[in-house]
Protein backbone atom coordinates (compact mmCIF):
# COMPACT_ATOMS: atom_id res chain seq x y z
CA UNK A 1 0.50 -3.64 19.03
CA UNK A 2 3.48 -4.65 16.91
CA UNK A 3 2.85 -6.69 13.66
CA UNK A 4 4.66 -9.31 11.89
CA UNK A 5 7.17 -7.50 8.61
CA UNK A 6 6.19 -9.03 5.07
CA UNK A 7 9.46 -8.68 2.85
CA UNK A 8 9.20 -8.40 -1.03
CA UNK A 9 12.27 -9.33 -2.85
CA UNK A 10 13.00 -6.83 -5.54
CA UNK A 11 15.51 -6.64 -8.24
CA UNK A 12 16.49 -3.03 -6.78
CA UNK A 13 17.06 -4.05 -3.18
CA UNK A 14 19.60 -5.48 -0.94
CA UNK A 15 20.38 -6.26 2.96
CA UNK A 16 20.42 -2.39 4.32
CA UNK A 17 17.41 -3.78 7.03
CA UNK A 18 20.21 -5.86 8.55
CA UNK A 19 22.64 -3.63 9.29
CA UNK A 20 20.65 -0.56 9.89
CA UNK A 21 17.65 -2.21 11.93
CA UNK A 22 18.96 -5.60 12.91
CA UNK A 23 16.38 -7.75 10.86
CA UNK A 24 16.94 -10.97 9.89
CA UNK A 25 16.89 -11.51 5.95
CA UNK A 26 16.91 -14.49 4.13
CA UNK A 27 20.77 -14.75 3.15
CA UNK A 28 21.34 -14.11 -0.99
CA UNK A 29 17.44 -12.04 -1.19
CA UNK A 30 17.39 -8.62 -2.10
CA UNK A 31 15.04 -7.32 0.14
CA UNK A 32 13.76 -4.40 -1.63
CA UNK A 33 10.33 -3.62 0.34
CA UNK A 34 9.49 -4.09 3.92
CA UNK A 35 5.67 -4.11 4.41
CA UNK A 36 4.84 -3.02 7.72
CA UNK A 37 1.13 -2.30 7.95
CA UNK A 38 -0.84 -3.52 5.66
CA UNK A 39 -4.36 -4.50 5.25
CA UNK A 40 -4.93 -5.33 1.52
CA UNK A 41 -6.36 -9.06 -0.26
CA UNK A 42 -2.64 -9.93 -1.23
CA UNK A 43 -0.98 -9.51 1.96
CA UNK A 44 -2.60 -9.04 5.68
CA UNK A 45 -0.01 -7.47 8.55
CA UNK A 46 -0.88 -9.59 12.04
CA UNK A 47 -0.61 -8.64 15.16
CA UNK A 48 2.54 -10.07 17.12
CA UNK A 49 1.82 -9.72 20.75
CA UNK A 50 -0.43 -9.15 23.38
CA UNK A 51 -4.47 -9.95 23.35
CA UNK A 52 -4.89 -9.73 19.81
CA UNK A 53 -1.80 -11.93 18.52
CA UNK A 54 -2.46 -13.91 15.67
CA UNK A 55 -4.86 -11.01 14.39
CA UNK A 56 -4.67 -9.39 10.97
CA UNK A 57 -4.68 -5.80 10.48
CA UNK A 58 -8.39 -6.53 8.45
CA UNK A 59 -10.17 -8.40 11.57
CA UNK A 60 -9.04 -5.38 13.73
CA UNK A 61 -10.83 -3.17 10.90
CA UNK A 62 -13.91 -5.16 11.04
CA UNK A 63 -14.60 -5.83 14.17
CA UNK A 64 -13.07 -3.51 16.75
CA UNK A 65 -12.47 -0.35 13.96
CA UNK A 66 -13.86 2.05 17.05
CA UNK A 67 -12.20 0.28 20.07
CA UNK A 68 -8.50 0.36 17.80
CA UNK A 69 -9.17 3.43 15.44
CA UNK A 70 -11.68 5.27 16.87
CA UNK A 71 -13.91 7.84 14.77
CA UNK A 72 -12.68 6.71 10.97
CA UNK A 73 -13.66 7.35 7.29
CA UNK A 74 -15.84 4.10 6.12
CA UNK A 75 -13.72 2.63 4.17
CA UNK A 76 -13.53 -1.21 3.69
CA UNK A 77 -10.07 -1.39 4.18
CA UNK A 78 -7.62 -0.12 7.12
CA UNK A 79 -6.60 2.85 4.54
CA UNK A 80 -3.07 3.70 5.04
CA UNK A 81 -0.11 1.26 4.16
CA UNK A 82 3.10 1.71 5.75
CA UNK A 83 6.79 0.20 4.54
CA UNK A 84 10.16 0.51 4.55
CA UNK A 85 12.11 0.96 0.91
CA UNK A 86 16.31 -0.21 0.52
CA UNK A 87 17.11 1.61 -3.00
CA UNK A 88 20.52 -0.38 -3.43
CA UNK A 89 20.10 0.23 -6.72
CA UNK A 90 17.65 3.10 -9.01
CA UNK A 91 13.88 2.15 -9.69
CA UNK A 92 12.26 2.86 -12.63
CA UNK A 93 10.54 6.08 -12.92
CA UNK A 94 6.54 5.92 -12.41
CA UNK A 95 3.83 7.82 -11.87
CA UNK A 96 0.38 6.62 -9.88
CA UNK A 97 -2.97 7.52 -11.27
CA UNK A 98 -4.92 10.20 -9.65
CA UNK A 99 -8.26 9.77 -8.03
CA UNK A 100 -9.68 11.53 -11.10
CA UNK A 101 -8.53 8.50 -13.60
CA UNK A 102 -8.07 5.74 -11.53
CA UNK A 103 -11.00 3.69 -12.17
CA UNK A 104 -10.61 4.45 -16.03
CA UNK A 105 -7.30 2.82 -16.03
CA UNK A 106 -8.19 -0.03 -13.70
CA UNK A 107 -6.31 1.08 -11.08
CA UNK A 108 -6.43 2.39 -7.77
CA UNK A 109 -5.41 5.73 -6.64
CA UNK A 110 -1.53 6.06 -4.52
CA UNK A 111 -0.45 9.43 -2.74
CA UNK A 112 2.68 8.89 -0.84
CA UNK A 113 5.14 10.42 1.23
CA UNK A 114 8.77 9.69 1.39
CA UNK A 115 10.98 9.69 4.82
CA UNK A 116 14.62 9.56 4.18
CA UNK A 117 15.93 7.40 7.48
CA UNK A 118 19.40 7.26 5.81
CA UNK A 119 20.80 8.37 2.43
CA UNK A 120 24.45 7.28 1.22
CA UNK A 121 26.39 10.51 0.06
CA UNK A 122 25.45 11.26 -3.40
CA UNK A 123 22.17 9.62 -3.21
CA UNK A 124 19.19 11.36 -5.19
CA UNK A 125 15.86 11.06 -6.12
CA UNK A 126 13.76 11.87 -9.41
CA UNK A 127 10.66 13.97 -8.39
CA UNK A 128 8.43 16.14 -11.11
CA UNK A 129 9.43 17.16 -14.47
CA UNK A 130 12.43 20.09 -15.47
CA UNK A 131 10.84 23.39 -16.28
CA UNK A 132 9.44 23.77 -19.75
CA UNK A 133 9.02 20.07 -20.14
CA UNK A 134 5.46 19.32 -22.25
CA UNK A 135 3.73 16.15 -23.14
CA UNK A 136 5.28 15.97 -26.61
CA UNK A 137 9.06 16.90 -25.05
CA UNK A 138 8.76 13.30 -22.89
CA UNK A 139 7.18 11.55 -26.04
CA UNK A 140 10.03 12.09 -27.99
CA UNK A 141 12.51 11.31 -25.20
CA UNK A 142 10.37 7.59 -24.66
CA UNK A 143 11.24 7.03 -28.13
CA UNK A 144 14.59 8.08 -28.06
CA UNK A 145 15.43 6.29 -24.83
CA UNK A 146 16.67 9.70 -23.16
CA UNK A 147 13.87 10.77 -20.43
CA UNK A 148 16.21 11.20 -17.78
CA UNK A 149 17.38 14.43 -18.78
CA UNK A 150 13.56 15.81 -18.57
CA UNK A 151 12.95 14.34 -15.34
CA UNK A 152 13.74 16.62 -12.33
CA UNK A 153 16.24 15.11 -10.09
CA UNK A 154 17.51 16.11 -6.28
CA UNK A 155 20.17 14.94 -3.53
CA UNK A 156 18.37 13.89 -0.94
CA UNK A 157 19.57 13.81 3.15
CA UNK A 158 18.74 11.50 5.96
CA UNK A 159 15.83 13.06 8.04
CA UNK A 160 14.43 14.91 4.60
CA UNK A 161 11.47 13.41 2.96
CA UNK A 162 9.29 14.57 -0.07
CA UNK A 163 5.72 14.66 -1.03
CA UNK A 164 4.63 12.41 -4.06
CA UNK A 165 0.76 13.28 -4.76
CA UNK A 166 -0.74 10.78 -7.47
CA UNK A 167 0.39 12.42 -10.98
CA UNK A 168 3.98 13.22 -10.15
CA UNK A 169 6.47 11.49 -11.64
CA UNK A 170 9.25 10.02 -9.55
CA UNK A 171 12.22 7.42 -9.05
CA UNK A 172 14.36 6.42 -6.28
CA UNK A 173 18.04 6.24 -6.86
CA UNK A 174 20.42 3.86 -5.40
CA UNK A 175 21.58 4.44 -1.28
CA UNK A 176 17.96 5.65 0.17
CA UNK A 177 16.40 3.89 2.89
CA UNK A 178 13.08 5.36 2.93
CA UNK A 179 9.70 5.70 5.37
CA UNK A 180 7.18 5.36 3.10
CA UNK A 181 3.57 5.98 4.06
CA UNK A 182 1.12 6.43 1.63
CA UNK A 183 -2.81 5.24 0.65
CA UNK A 184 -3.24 1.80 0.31
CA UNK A 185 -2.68 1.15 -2.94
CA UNK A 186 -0.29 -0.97 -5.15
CA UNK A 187 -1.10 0.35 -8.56
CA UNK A 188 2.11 1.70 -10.37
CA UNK A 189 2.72 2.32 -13.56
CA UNK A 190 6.33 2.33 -15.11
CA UNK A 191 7.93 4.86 -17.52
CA UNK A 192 10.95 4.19 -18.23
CA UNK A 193 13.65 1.85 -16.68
CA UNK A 194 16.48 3.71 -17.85
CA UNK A 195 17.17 1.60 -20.90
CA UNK A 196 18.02 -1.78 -19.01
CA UNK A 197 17.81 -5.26 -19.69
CA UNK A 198 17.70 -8.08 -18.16
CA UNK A 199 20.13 -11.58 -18.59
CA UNK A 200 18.68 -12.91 -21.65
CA UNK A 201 17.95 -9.00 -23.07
CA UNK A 202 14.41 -8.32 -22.26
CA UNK A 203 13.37 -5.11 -21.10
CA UNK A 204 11.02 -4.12 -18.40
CA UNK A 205 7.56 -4.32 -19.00
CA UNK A 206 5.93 -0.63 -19.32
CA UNK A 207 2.92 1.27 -19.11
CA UNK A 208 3.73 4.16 -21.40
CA UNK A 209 -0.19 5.20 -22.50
CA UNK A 210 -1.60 4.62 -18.63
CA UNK A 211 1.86 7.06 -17.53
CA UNK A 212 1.14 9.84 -19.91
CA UNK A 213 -2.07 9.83 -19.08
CA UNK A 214 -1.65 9.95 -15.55
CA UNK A 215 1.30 12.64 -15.69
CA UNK A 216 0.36 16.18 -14.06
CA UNK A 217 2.85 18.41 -16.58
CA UNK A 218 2.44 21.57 -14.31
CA UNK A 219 4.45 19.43 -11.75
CA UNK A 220 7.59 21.49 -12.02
CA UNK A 221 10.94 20.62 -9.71
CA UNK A 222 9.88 19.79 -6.19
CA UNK A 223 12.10 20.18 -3.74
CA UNK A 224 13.62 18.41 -0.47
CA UNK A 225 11.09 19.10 2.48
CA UNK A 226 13.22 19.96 5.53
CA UNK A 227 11.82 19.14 9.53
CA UNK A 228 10.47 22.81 10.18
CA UNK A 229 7.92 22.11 13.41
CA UNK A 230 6.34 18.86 13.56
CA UNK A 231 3.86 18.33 10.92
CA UNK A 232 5.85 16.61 7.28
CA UNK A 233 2.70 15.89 5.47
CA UNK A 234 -0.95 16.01 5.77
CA UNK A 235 -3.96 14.64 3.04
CA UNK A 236 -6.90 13.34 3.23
CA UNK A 237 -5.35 10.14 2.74
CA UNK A 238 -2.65 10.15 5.76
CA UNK A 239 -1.67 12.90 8.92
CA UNK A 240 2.71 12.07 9.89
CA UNK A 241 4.29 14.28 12.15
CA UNK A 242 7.77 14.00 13.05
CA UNK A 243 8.66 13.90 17.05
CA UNK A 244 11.75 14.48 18.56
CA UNK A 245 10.94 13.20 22.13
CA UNK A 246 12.54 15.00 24.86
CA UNK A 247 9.95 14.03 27.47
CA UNK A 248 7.22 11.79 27.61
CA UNK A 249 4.04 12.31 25.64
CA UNK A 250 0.33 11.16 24.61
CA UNK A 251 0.07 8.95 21.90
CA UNK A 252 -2.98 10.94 20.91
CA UNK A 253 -4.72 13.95 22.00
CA UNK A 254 -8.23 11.95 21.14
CA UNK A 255 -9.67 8.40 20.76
CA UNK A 256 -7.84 7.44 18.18
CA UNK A 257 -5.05 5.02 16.72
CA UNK A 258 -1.56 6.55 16.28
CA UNK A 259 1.29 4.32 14.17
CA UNK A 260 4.96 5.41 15.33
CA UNK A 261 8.02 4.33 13.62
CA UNK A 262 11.41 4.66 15.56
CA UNK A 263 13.79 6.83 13.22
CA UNK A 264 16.48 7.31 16.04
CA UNK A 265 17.11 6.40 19.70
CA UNK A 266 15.01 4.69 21.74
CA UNK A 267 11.13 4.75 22.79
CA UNK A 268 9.73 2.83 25.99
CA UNK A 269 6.26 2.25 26.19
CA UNK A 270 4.69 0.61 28.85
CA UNK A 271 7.30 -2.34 29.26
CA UNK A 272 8.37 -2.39 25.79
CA UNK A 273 11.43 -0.36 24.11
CA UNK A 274 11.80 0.13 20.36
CA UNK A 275 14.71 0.82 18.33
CA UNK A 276 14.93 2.62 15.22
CA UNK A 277 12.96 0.62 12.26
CA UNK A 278 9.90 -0.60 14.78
CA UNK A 279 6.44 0.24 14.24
CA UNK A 280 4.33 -0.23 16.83
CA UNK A 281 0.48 1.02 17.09
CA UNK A 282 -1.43 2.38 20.15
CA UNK A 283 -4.88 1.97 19.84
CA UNK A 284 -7.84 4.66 20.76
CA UNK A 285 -8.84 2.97 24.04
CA UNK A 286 -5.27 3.77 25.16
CA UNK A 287 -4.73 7.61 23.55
CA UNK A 288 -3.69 8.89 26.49
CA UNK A 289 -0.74 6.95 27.52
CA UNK A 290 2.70 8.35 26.97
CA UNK A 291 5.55 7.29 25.16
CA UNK A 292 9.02 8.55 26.45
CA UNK A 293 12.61 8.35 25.04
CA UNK A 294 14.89 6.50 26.76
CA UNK A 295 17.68 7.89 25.21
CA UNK A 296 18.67 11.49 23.61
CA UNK A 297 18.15 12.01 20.17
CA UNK A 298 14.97 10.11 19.87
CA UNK A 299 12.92 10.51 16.99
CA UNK A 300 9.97 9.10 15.51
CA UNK A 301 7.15 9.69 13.11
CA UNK A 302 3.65 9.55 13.74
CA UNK A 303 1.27 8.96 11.56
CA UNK A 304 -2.50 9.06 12.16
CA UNK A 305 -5.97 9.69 10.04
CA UNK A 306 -6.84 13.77 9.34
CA UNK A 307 -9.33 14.60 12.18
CA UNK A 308 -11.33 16.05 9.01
CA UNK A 309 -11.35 15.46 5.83
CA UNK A 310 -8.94 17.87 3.88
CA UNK A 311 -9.78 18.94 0.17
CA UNK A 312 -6.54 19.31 -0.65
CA UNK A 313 -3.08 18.11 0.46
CA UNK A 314 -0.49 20.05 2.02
CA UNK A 315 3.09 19.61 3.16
CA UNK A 316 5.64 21.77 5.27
CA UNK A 317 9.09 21.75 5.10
CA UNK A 318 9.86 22.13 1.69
CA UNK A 319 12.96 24.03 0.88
CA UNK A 320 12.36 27.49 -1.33
């Protein structure tokens, strides 16, 4: 199944989807977000082809969850939400609210991971907080308009990625095209936006008390998670591996769903191809079919459901 792209214009993005996937963008938008799979009130992915065209993602959930997913949490909600982010310019930094105060703060819970499909030399992300860094260091830097230099920052590379539990802090700077798969959430609270205003010299709104409070202070300099075997990230909340297809595999090695995204090459399924930026999902019923390259070099990411639930999330890769 391949679904139909929602595209958020932000004030941060530009027109990287055209000339690294091909898409076709509304000329002048800065398309900042690319929603691939989604299955929240506000915005419902459908499916594109085949049987179940004209579909959304929630009347798969609902009625055929075990035929498409297979053995899933109950949730209400297909929980995973997958997009693609063009940084042409630096977000504001933000931190999402962990399980644990979520519901205080009206909001929902949002662990994510970060893919880095290309990154412009020089490019960098903000991730965690500098060592030695306490609550009352970053209050006094919010008033003083100088959080930046608290904030931990690294270069990033195409074919890293990073880890961003709920808690961290974290920005994206300008020249990152980013994989981003994380729980399906869309509550974010901002910072600081690096001091900037807008034409008529308004600032940003902010969510300073909902930030602090969210803020996990032992969250010291992160690093850059490198491809070391397959596995990039595992939660409870989301399984992604990272394939480099040399020969044709099993979507699954159960009955159960498996979303790839093409990062490089080309992969043939069935009588379809895909080229890097596609999504596609194979549902349970068809686990066992294979997916081949049909090129060298092909690489995707796969990202399924934990088989059980795991109390606590892990990643691999990261750089010591």
């Amino acid at each position: 199944m391949t679904f139909v792209p929602i595209y958020q214009e932000r004030v941060w993005g530009g027109q990287s989807l055209c000339s690294a996937f091909g898409r076709s963008l509304p000329d002048g938008c800065r398309i900042g977000e690319s929603w691939e799979l989604v299955d929240r009130e506000e915005a419902q992915s459908v499916v594109q082809n085949g049987p179940y065209k004209g579909w959304t993602l929630h009347q798969l959930w609902t009625e055929r969850r075990q035929e498409i997913f297979g053995p899933t949490f109950d949730d209400q909600r297909f929980p995973i939400l997958i997009k693609i982010l063009d940084a042409t310019d630096r977000l504001s930094v933000q931190v999402h609210p962990p399980a644990a105060l979520a519901d205080e703060l009206q909001g929902q819970p949002k662990t994510e991971v970060w893919y880095f499909v290309q990154a412009q030399p020089g490019a960098q992300v903000y991730a965690g907080l500098k060592k030695g860094v306490t609550r009352e260091h970053l209050e006094e830097a919010l008033a003083d308009g100088l959080v930046e230099s608290l904030v931990h920052s690294l270069p990033t590379q195409t074919h890293g990625f990073i880890f961003i539990p709920s808690g961290r802090i974290h920005a994206i700077d300008r020249g990152n095209l980013i994989f981003e798969i994380q729980q399906n959430s869309d509550t974010t609270y901002r910072l600081f936006d690096w001091n900037r205003v807008d034409a008529e010299g308004n600032r940003r709104k902010l969510h300073i008390s909902e930030s602090l409070a969210c803020t996990d202070f032992e969250d010291v300099e992160p690093t850059l998670g490198i491809p070391e075997g397959e596995v990039i990230a595992s939660c409870p909340h989301f399984h992604v591996e990272r394939w480099e297809l040399r020969e044709p595999r099993k979507a699954h090695s159960l009955p159960r769903f498996a979303v790839f995204q093409c990062v490089a090459g080309t992969v043939r399924y069935d009588s379809a191809t895909f080229k890097p930026g596609d999504l596609f999902l194979i549902p349970a019923f068809a686990h066992d079919q294979l997916i081949q390259p049909a090129e060298e070099g092909t690489v995707v990411l796969r990202t399924t459901l934990p088989v059980e639930h795991v109390a606590q999330a892990t990643t691999y890769g990261e750089q010591n």
